[in-house]
PDB file of N, CA and C in Angstrom:
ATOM      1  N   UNK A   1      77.853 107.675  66.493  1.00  0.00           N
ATOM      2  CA  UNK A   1      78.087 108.186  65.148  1.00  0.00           C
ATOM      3  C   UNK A   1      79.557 107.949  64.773  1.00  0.00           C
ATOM      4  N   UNK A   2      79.829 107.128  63.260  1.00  0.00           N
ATOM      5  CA  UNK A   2      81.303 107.365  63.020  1.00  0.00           C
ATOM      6  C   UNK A   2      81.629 108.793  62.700  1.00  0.00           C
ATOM      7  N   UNK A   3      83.077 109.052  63.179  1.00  0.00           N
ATOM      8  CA  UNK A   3      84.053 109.996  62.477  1.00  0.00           C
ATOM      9  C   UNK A   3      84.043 110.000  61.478  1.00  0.00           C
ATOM     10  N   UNK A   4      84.037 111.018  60.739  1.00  0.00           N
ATOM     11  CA  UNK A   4      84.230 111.605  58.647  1.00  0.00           C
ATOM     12  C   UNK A   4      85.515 110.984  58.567  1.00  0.00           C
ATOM     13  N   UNK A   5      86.570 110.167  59.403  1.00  0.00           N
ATOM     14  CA  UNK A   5      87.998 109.820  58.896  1.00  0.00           C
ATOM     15  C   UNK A   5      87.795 108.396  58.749  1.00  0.00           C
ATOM     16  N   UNK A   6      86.655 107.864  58.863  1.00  0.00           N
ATOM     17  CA  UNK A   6      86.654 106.652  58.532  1.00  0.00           C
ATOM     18  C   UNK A   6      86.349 106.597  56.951  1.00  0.00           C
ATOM     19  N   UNK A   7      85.820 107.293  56.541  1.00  0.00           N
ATOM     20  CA  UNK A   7      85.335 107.554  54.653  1.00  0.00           C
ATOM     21  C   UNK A   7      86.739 107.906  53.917  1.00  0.00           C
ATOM     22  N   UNK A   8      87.585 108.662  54.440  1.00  0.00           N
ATOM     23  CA  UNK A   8      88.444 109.015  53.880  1.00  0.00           C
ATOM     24  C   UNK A   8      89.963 108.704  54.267  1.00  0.00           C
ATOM     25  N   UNK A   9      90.643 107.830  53.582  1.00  0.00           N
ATOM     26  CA  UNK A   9      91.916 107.125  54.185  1.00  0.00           C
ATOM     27  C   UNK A   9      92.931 107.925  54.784  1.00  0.00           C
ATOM     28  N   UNK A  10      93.167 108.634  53.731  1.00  0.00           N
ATOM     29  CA  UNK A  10      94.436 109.988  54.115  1.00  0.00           C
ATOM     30  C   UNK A  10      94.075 110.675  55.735  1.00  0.00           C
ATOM     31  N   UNK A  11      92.623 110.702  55.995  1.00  0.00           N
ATOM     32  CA  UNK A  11      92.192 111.216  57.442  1.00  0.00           C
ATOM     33  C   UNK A  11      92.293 109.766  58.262  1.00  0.00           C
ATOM     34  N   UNK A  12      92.137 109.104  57.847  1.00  0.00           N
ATOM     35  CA  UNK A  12      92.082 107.707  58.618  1.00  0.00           C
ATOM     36  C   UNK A  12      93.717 107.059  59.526  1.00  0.00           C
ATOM     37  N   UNK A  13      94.342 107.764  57.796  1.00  0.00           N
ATOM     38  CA  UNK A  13      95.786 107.232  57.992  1.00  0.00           C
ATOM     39  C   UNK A  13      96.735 108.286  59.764  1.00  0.00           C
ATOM     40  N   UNK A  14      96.046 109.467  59.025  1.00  0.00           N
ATOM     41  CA  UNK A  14      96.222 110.420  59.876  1.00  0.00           C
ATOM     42  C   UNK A  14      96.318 110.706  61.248  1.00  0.00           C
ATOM     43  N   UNK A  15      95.295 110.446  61.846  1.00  0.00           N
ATOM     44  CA  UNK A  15      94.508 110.044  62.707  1.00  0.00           C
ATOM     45  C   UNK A  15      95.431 108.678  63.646  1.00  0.00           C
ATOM     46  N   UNK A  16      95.542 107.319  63.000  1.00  0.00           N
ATOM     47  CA  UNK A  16      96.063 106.326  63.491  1.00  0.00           C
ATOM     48  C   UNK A  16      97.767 106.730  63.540  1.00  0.00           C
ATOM     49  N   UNK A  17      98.352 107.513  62.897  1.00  0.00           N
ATOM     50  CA  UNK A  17      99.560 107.986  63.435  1.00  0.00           C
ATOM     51  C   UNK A  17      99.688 108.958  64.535  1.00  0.00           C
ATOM     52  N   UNK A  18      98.584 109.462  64.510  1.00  0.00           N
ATOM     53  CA  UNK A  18      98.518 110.028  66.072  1.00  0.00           C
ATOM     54  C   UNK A  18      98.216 109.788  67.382  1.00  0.00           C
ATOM     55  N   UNK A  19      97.713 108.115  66.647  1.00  0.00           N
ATOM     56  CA  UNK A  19      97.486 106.810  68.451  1.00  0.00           C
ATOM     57  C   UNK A  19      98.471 107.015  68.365  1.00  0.00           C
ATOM     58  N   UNK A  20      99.291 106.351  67.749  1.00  0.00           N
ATOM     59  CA  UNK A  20     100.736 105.462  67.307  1.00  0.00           C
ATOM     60  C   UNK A  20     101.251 106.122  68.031  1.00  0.00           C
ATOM     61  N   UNK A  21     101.921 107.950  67.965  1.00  0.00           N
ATOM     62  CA  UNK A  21     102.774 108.121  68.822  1.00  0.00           C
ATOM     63  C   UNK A  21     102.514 108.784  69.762  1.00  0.00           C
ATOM     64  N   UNK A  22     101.432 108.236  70.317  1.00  0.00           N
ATOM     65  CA  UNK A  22     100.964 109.183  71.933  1.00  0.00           C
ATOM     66  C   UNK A  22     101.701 108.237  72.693  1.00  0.00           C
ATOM     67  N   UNK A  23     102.234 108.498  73.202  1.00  0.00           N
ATOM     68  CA  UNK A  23     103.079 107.162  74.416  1.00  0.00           C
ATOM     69  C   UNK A  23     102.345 106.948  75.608  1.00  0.00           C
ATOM     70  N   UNK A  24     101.350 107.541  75.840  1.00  0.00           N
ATOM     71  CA  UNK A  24      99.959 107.007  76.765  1.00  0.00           C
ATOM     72  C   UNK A  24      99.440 106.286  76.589  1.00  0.00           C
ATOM     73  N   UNK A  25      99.518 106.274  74.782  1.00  0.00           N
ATOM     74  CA  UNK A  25      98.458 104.508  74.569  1.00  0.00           C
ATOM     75  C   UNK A  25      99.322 103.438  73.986  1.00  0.00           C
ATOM     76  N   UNK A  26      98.611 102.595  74.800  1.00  0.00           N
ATOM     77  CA  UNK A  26      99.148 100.911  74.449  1.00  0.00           C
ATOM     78  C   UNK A  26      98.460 100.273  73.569  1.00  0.00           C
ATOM     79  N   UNK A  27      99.531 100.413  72.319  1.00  0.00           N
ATOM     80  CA  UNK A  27      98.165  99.102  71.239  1.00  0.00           C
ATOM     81  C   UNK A  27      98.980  97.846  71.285  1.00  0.00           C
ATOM     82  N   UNK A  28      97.922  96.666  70.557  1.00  0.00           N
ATOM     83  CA  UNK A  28      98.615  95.684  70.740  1.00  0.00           C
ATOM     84  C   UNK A  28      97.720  95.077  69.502  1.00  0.00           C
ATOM     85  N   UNK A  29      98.595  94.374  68.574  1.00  0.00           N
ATOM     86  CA  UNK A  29      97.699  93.153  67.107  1.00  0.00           C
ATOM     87  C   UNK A  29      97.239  91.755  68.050  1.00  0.00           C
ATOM     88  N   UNK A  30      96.213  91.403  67.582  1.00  0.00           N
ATOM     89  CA  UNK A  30      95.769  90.449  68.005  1.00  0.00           C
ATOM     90  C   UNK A  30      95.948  89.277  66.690  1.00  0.00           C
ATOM     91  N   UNK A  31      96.559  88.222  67.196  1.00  0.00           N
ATOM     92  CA  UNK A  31      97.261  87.580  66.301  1.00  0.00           C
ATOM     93  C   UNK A  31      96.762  85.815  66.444  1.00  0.00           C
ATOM     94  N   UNK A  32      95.676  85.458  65.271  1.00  0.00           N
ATOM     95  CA  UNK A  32      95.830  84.052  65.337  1.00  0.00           C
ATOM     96  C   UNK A  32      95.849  82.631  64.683  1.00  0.00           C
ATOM     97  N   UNK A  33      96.925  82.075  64.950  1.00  0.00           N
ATOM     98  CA  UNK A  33      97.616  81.370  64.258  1.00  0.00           C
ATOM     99  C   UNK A  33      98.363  81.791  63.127  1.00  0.00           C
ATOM    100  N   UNK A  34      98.775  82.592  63.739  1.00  0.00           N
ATOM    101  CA  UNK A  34     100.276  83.772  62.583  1.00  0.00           C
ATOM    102  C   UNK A  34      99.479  84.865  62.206  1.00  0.00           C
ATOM    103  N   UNK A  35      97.939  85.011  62.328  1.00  0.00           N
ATOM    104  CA  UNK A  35      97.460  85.622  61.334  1.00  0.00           C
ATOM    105  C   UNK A  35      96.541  87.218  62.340  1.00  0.00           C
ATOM    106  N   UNK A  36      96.706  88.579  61.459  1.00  0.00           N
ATOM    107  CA  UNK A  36      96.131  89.379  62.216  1.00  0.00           C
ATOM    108  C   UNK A  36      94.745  89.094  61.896  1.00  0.00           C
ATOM    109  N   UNK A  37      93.849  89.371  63.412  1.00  0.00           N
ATOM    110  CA  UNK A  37      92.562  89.443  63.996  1.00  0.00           C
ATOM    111  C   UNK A  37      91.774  90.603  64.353  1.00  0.00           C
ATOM    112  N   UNK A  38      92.842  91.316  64.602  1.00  0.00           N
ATOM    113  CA  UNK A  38      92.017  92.377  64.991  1.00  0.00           C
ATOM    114  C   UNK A  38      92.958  93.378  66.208  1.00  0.00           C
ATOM    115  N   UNK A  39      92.306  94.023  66.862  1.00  0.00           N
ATOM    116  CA  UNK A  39      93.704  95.106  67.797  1.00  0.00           C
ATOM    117  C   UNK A  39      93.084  95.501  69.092  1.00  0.00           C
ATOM    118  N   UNK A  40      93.807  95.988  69.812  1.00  0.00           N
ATOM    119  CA  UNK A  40      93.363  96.392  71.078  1.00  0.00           C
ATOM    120  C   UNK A  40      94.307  97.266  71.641  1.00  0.00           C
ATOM    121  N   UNK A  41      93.479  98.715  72.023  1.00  0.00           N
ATOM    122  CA  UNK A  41      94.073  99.904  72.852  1.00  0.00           C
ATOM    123  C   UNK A  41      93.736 100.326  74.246  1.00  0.00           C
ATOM    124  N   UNK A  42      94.394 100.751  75.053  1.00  0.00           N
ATOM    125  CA  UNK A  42      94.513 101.167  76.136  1.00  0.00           C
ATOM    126  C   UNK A  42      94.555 102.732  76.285  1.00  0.00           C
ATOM    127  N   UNK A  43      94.200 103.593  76.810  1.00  0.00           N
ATOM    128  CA  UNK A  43      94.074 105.536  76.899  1.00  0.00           C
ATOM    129  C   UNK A  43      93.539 105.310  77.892  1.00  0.00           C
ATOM    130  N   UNK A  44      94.286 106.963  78.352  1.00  0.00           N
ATOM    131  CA  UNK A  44      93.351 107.642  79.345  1.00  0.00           C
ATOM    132  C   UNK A  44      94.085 107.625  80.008  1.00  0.00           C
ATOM    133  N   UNK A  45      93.852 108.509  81.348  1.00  0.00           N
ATOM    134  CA  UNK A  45      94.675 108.801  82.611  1.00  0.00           C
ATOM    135  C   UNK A  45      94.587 107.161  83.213  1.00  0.00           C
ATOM    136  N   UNK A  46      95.793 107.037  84.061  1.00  0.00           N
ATOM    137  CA  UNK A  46      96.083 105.818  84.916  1.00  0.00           C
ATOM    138  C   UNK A  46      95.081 105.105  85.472  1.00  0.00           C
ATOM    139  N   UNK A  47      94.181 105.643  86.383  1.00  0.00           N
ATOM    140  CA  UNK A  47      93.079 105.421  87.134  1.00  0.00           C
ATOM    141  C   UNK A  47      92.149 105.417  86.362  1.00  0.00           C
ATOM    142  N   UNK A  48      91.707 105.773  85.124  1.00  0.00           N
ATOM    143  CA  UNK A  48      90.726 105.862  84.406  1.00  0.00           C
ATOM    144  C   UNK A  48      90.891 105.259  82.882  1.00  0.00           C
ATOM    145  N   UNK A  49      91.510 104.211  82.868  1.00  0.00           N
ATOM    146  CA  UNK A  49      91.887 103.305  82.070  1.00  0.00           C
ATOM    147  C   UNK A  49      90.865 102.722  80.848  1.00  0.00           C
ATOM    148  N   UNK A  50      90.419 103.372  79.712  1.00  0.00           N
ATOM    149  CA  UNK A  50      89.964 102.258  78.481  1.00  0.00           C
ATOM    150  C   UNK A  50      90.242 100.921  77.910  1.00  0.00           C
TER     151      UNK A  50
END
């Protein structure tokens, strides 16, 4: 099931500033030929890696 913060930006926006500054997770843009593609994150305890 999606999250209700995908319908609504301000929750959406919200939400992605709170990956942003968890310093547990690693995002990264996926980039090709100059151009964004798409993204990829990392969470979770050490050993139990997403």
């Amino acid at each position: 099931m999606t999250r209700g913060y995908h319908y609504d930006r301000g929750d959406f926006d919200t939400h992605w500033a709170k990956v942003r500054d968890d310093p547990a997770v690693t995002l990264r843009t996926v980039l090709r030929d100059g151009e964004v593609v798409g993204h990829v994150a990392v969470y979770g305890p050490p050993d139990e890696r997403e």
